[in-house]
Every structure is written in structure tokens, then in C-alpha cells.
C-alpha atoms as a PDB file:
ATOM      1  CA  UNK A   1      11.673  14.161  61.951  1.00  0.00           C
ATOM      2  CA  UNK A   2       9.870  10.981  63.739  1.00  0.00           C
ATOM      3  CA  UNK A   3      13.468   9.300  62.872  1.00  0.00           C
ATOM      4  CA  UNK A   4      15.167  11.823  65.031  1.00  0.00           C
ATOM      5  CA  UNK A   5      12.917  11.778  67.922  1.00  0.00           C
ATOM      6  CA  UNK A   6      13.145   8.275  67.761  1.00  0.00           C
ATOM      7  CA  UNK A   7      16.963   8.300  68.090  1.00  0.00           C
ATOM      8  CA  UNK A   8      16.439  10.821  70.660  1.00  0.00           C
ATOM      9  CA  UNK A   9      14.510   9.493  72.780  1.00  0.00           C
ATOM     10  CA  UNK A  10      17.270   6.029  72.364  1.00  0.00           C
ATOM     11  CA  UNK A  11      19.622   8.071  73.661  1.00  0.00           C
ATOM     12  CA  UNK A  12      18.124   9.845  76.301  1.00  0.00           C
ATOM     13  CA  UNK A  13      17.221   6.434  77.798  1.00  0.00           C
ATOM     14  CA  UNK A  14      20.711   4.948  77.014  1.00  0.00           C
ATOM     15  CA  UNK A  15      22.399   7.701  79.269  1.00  0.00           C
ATOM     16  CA  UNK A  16      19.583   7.582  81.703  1.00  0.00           C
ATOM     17  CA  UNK A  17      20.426   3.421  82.098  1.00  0.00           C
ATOM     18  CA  UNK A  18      23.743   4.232  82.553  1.00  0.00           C
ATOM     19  CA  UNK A  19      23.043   7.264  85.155  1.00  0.00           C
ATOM     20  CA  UNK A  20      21.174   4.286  87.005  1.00  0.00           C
ATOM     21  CA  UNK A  21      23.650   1.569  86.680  1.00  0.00           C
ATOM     22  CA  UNK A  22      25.542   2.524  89.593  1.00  0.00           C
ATOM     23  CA  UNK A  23      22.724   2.444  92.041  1.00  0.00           C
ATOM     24  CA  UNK A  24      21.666  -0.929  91.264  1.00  0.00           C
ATOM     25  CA  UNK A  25      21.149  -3.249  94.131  1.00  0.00           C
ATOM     26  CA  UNK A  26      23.237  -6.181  94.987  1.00  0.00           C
ATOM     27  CA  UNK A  27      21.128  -9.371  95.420  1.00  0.00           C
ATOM     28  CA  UNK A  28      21.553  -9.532  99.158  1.00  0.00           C
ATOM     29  CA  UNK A  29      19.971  -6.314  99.389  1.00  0.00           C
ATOM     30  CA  UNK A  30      17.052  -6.951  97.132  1.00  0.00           C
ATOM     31  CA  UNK A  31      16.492 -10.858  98.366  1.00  0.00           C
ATOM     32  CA  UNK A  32      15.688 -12.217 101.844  1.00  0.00           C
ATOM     33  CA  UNK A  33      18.699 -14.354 102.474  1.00  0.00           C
ATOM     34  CA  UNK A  34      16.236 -17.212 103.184  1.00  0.00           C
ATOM     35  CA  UNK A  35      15.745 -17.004  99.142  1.00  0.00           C
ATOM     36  CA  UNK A  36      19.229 -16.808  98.206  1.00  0.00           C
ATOM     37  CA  UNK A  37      19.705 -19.818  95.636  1.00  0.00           C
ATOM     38  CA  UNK A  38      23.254 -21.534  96.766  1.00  0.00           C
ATOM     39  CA  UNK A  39      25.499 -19.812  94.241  1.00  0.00           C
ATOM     40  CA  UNK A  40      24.187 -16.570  95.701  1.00  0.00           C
ATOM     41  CA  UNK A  41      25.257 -17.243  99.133  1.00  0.00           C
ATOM     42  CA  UNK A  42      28.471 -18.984  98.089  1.00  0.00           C
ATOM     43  CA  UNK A  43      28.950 -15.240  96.286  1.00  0.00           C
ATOM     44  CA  UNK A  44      28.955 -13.905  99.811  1.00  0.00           C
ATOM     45  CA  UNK A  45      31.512 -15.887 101.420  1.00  0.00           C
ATOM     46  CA  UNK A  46      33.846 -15.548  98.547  1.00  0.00           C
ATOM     47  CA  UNK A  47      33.110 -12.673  96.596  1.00  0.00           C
ATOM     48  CA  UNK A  48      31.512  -9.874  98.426  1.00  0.00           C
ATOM     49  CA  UNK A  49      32.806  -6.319 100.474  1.00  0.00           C
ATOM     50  CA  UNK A  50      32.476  -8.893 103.371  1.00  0.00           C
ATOM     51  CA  UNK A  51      35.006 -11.827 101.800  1.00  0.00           C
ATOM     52  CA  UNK A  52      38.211 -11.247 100.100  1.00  0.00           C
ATOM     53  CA  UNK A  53      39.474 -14.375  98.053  1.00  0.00           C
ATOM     54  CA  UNK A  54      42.976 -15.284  96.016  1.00  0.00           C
ATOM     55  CA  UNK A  55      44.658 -18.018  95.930  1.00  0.00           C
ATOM     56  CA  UNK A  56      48.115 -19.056  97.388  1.00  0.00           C
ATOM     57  CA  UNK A  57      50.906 -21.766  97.492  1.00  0.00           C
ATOM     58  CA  UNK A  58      50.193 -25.059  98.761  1.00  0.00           C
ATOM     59  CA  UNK A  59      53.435 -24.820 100.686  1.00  0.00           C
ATOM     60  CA  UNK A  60      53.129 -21.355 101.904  1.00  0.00           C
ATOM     61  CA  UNK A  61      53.568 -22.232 105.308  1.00  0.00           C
ATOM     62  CA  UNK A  62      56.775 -24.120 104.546  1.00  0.00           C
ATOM     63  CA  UNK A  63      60.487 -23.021 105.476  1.00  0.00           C
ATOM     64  CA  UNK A  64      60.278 -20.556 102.464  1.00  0.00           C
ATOM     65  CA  UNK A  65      61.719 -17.136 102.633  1.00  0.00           C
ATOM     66  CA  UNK A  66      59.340 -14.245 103.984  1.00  0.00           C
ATOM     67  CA  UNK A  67      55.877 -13.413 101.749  1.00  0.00           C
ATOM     68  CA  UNK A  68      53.141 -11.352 101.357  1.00  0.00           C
ATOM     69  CA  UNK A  69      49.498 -11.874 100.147  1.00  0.00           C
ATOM     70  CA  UNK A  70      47.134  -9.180 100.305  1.00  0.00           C
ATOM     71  CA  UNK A  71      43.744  -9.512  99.654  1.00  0.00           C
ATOM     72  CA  UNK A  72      41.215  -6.595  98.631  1.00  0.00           C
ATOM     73  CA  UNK A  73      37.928  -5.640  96.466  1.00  0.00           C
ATOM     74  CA  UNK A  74      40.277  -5.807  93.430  1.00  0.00           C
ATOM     75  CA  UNK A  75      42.091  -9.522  93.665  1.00  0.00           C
ATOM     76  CA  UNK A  76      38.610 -10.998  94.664  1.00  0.00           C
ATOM     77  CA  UNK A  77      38.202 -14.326  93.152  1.00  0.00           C
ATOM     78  CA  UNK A  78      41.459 -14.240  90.958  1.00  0.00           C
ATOM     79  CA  UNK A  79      44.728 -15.391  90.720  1.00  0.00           C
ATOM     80  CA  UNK A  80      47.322 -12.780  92.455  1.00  0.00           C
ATOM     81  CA  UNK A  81      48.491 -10.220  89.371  1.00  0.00           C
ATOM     82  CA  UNK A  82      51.820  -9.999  88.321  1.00  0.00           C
ATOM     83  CA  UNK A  83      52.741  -7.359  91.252  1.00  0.00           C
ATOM     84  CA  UNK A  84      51.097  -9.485  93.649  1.00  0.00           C
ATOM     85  CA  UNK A  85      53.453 -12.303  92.494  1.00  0.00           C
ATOM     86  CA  UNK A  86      56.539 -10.441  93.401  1.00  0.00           C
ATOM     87  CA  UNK A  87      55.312 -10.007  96.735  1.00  0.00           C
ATOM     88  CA  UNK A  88      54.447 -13.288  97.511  1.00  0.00           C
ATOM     89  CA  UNK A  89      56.573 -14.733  95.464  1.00  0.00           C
ATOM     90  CA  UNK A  90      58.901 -16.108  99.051  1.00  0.00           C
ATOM     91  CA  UNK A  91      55.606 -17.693 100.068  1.00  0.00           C
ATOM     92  CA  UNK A  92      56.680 -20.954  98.611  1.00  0.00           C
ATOM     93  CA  UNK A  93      56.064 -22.714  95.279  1.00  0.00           C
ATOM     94  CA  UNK A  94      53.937 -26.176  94.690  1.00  0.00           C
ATOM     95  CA  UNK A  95      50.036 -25.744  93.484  1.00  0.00           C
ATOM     96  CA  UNK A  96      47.856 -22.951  94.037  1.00  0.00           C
ATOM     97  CA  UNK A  97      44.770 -23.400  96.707  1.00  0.00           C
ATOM     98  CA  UNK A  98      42.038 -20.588  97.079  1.00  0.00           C
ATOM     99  CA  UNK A  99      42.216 -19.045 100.216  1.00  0.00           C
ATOM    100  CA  UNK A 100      39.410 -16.301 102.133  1.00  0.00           C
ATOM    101  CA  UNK A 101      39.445 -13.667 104.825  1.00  0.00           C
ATOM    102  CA  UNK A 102      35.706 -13.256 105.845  1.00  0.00           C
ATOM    103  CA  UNK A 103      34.550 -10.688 108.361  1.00  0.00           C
ATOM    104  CA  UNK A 104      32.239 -13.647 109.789  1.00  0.00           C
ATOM    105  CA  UNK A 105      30.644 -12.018 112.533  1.00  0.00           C
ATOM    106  CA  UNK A 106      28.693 -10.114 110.078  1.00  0.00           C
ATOM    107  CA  UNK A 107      24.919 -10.863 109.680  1.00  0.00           C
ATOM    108  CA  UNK A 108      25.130 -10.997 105.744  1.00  0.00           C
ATOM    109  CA  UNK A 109      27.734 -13.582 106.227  1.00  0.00           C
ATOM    110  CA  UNK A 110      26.131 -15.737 109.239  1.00  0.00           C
ATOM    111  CA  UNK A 111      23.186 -15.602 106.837  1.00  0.00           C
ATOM    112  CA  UNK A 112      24.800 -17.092 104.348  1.00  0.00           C
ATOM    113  CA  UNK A 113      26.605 -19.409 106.317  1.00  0.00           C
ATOM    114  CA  UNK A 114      22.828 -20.731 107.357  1.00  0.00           C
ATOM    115  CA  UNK A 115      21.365 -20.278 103.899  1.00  0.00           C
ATOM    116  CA  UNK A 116      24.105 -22.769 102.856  1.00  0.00           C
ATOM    117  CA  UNK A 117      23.027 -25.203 106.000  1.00  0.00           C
ATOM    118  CA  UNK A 118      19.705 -24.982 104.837  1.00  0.00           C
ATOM    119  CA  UNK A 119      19.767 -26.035 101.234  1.00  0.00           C
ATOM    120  CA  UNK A 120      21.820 -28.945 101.947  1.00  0.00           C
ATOM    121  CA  UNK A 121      19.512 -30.072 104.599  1.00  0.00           C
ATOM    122  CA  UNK A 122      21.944 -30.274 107.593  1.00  0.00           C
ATOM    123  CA  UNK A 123      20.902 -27.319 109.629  1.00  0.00           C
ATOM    124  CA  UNK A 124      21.240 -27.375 113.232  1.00  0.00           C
ATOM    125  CA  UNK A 125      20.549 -23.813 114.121  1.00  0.00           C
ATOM    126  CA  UNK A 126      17.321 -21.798 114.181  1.00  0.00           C
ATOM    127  CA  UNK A 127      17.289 -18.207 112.240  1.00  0.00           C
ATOM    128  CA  UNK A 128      16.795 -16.785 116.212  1.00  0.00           C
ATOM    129  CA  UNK A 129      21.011 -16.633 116.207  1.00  0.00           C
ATOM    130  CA  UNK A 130      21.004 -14.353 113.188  1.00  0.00           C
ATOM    131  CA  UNK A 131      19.503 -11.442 114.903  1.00  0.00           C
ATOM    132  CA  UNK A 132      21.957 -11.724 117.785  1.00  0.00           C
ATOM    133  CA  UNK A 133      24.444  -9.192 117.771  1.00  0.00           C
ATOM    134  CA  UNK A 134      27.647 -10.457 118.253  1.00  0.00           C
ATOM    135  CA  UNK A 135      30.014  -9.824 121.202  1.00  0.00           C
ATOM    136  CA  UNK A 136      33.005  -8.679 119.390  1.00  0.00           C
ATOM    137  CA  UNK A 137      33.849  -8.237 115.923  1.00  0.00           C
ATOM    138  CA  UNK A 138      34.931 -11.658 113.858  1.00  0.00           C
ATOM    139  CA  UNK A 139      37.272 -12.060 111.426  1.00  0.00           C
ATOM    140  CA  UNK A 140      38.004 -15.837 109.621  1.00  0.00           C
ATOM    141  CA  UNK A 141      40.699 -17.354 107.277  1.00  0.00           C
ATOM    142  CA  UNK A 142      39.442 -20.506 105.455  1.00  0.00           C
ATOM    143  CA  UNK A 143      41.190 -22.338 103.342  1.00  0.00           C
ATOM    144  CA  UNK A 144      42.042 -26.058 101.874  1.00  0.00           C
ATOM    145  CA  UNK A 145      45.413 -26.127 103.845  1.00  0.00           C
ATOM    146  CA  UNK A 146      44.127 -24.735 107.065  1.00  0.00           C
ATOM    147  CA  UNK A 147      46.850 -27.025 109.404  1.00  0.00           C
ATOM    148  CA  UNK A 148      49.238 -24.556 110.062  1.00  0.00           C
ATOM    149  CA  UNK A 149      47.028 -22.333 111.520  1.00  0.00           C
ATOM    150  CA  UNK A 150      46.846 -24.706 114.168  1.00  0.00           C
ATOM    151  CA  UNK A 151      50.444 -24.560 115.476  1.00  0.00           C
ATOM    152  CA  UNK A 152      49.745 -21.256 116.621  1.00  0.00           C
ATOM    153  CA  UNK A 153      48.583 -19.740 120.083  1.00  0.00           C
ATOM    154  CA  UNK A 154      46.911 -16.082 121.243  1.00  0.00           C
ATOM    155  CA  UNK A 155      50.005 -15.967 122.459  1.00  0.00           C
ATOM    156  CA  UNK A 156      52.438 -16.252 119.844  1.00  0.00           C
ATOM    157  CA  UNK A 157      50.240 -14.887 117.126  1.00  0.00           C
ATOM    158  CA  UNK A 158      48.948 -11.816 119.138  1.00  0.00           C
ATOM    159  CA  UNK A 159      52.020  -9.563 118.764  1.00  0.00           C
ATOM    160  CA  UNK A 160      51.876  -9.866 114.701  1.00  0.00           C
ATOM    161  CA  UNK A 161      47.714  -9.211 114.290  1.00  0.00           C
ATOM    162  CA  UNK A 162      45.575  -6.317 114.069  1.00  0.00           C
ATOM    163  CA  UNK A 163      43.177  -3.822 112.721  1.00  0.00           C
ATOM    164  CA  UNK A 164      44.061  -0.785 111.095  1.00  0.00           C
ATOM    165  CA  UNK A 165      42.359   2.099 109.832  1.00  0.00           C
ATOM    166  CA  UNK A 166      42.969   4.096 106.760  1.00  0.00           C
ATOM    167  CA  UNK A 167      41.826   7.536 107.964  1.00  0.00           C
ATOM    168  CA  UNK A 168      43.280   7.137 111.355  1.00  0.00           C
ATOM    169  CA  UNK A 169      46.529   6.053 111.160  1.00  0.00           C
ATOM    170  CA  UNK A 170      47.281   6.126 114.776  1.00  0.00           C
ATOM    171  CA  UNK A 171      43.817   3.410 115.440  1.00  0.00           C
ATOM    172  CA  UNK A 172      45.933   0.036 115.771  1.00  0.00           C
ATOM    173  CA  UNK A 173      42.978  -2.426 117.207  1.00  0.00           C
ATOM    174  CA  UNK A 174      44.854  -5.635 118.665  1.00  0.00           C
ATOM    175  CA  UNK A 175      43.740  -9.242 118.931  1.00  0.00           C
ATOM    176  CA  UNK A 176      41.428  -9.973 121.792  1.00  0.00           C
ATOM    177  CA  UNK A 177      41.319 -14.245 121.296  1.00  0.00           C
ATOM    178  CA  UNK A 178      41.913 -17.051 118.815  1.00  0.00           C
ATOM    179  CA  UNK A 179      40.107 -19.498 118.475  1.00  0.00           C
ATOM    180  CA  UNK A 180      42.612 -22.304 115.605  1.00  0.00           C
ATOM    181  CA  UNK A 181      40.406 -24.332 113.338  1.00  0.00           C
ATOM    182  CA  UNK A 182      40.775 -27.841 115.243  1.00  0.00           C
ATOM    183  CA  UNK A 183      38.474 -26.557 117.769  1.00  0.00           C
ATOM    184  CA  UNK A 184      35.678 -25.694 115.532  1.00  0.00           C
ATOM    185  CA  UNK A 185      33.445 -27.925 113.011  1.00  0.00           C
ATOM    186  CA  UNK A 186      33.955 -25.176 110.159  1.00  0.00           C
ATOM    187  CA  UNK A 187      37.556 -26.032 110.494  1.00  0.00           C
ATOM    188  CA  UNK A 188      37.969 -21.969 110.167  1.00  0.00           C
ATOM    189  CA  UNK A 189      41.170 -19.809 112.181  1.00  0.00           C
ATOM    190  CA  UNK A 190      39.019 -17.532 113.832  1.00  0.00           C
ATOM    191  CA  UNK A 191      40.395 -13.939 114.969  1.00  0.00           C
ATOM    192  CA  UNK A 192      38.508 -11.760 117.179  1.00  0.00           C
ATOM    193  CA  UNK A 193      38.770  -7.890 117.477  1.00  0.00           C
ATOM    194  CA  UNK A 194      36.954  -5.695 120.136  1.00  0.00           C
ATOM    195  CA  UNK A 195      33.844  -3.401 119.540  1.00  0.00           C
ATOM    196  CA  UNK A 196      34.522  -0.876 121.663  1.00  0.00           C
ATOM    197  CA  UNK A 197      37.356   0.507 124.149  1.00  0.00           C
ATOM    198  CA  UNK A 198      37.013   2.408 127.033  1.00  0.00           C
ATOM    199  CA  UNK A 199      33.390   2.645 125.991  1.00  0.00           C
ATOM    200  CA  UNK A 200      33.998   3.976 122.522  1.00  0.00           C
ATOM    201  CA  UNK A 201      33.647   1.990 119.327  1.00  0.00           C
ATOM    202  CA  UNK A 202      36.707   0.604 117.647  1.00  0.00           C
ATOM    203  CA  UNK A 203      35.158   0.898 114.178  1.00  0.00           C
ATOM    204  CA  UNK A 204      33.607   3.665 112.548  1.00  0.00           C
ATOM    205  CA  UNK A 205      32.396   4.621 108.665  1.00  0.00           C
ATOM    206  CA  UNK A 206      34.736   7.161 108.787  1.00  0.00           C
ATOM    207  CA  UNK A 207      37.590   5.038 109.035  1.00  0.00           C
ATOM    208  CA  UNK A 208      36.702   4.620 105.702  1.00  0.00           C
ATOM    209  CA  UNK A 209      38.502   1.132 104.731  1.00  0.00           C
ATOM    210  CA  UNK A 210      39.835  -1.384 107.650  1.00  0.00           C
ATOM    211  CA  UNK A 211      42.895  -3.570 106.975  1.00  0.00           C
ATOM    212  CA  UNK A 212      43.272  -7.028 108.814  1.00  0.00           C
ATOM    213  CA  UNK A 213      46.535  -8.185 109.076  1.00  0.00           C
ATOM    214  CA  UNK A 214      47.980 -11.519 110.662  1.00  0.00           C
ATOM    215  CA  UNK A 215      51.505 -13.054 110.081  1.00  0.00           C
ATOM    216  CA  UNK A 216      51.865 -17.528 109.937  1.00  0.00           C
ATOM    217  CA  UNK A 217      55.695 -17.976 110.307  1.00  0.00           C
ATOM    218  CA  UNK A 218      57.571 -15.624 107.473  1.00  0.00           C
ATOM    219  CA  UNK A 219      54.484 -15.163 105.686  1.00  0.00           C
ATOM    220  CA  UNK A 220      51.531 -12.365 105.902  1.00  0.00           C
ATOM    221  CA  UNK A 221      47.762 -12.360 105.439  1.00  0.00           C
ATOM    222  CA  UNK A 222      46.121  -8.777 104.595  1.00  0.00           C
ATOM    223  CA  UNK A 223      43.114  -8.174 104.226  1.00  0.00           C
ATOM    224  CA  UNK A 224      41.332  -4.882 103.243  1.00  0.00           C
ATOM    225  CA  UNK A 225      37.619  -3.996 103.722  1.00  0.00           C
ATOM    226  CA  UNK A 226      35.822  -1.142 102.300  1.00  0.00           C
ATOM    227  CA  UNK A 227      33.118   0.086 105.041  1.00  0.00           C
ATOM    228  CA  UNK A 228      31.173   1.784 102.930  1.00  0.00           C
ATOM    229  CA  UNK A 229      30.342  -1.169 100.920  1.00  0.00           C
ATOM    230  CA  UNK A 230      29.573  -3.027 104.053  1.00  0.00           C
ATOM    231  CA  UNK A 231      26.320  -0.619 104.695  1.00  0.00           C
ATOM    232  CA  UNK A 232      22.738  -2.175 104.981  1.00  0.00           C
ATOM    233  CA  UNK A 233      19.730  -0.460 105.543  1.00  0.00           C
ATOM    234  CA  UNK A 234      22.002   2.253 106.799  1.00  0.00           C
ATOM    235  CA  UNK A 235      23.594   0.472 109.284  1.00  0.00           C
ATOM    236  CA  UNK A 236      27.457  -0.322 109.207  1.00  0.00           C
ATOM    237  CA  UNK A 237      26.976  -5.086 108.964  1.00  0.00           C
ATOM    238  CA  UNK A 238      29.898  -5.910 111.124  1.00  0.00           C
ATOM    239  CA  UNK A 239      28.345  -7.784 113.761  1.00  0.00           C
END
């Protein structure tokens, strides 16, 4: 009898565990990012609902036939699958470079972006910038091979990038600036989006996932962001 309560009561907790699994907290909701160790805000530029990673061709931007690399939750921090392969399979052989599409004017990711600065002792900002709210929403591509992103203009690349919403599939949000990476230290392509139009906001949780898409010659980035992963303390961390 005490054997079977025993195994019971094992049980009862085993289920209960996994009942709780799914609520468990990610670190950057449990931690101050100001005790984040350096792998966990490396994590958040890389591998987080705010960073989508893969990796691509060294060439890609060469005079190869037309590509495709899209980036969500489920490709973070691996190689493209097989699928992915056929689809980008035009962006041009050579070796494989990791590449990142960060919504950077988020605070989780400026914080990281700091916490970074701060462990390696060359910080230049004080934490007063993090609780600015930011203008307009930010999106970044980083990546080892960043140079052709400088051969394009606002002008040139605004026709070909955009936001788009999954539940409203008429909400097309276009390209307000550019900023290319040789103007900035971070060496980062910089695309910025409005917050609102005509007073309303361009972004909502009910638009449920929000796809960034930009096009460098034949080839195009995607990138796919869950909102509801992107929630802190109840508040959509966009800007």
C-alpha cells in the first residue's frame, strides 16, 4: 500500500512538472538584463522571438540566379533544412556565413546590445537610453558579409521592403528610411518602419505574427516574428 502511494504521489508530481513546463520563464524575464552573463545576451541577439538566425552563401549577393531565405522561430540558429535549400538554393554557392534579422529597436534587444558593451568594458552609453522609447520601429540585418548592403539606397530598396501582417492581409507597412551599415559603428543595414499612421498604430497583438521582407539584387530576406512571444510585463517590446 505505502508502495502505491509512493508511486502515486511520483506521478502526480511528474504530470504536474509537465503541466508547469510550459509556463516557465525565459531568462530575460526572470533576470535584470544588467545580470545577464554574456552568453545570455548573445542568446538574445541570435536566438530569441526578437532575432531570427540561419546561415547563407558567402556569395549570395553575387550574379546568381534569384533566391530565397526565410528566417523564423523554427530555422533559429541552424543550417536552412532541406526545403529551405531548394529555395535558396539560386542564392549562390561558396561557404556558409550566419546571418540575423533583429527587431533592434526593441528594449530586450538594446539591452542586450548594452549588456554586451558592458562586460567587455567599452561602454559609451548610460542605461538612461534604454528607457527611451524609440521613434519608429527598427528592424537590422547583421551579418559577416554585410558589403552589399551598402550599394543600396531608400530609394532603390524602398519599392521591394515591408511589413506584413498575418491576420490582416491587406496591412502592407512600407519603409520609412535606411540607414546602410557604412554609416554606423555596428556595421548593421538598418530598416525603419513607422509606429503609427494617420494616428493609428501600425502594429498590433492581433496581427498575430509580422513578416519583414527586403530584396538585395535577385535575392530575398524574410523574416517572421511571433508577437505574442515578444510580450513583457504585458506590454507588446517593439520599441
Amino acid at each position: 500500500m505505502e508502495r502505491s502511494r509512493k508511486s502515486l504521489v511520483l506521478f502526480l508530481l511528474a504530470v504536474f512538472g509537465l503541466i508547469l513546463t510550459p509556463w516557465a520563464k525565459e531568462y530575460w524575464q526572470e533576470k535584470p538584463f544588467n545580470r545577464w552573463n554574456e552568453q545570455e545576451a548573445m542568446a538574445m541577439l541570435t536566438h530569441s522571438p526578437w532575432s531570427q538566425s540561419s546561415t547563407i552563401p558567402e556569395n549570395y549577393a553575387g550574379s546568381s540566379p534569384p533566391g530565397s531565405l526565410h528566417l523564423e522561430e523554427g530555422q533559429m540558429g541552424s543550417a536552412p533544412t532541406s526545403s529551405d535549400r531548394g529555395m535558396s538554393s539560386g542564392i549562390g554557392g561558396g561557404n556558409s556565413i550566419p546571418v540575423h534579422i533583429r527587431w533592434c529597436s526593441s528594449q530586450r534587444v538594446r539591452q542586450a546590445m548594452f549588456r554586451l558593451k558592458q562586460l567587455h568594458g567599452n561602454l559609451t552609453e548610460t542605461q538612461e537610453f534604454l528607457k527611451q522609447d524609440m521613434p519608429d520601429y527598427a528592424i537590422c540585418i547583421s551579418c559577416q558579409v554585410i558589403q552589399p548592403f551598402n550599394t543600396v539606397t531608400l530609394d532603390t530598396i524602398k519599392p521591394k521592403t515591408f511589413l506584413l501582417s498575418k491576420k490582416d492581409k491587406s496591412k502592407k507597412i512600407g519603409l520609412k528610411s535606411y540607414s546602410p551599415p557604412r554609416e554606423r559603428q555596428d556595421t548593421q543595414a538598418i530598416f525603419v518602419f513607422p509606429r503609427t499612421l494617420d494616428g493609428k498604430a501600425t502594429i498590433e497583438l492581433a496581427d498575430d505574427e509580422i513578416t519583414f521582407v527586403t530584396e538585395l539584387g535577385k535575392n530575398k530576406f524574410r523574416g517572421t516574428f511571433k508577437l505574442a512571444k515578444m510580450v513583457v510585463d504585458g506590454q507588446l517590446d517593439l520599441y
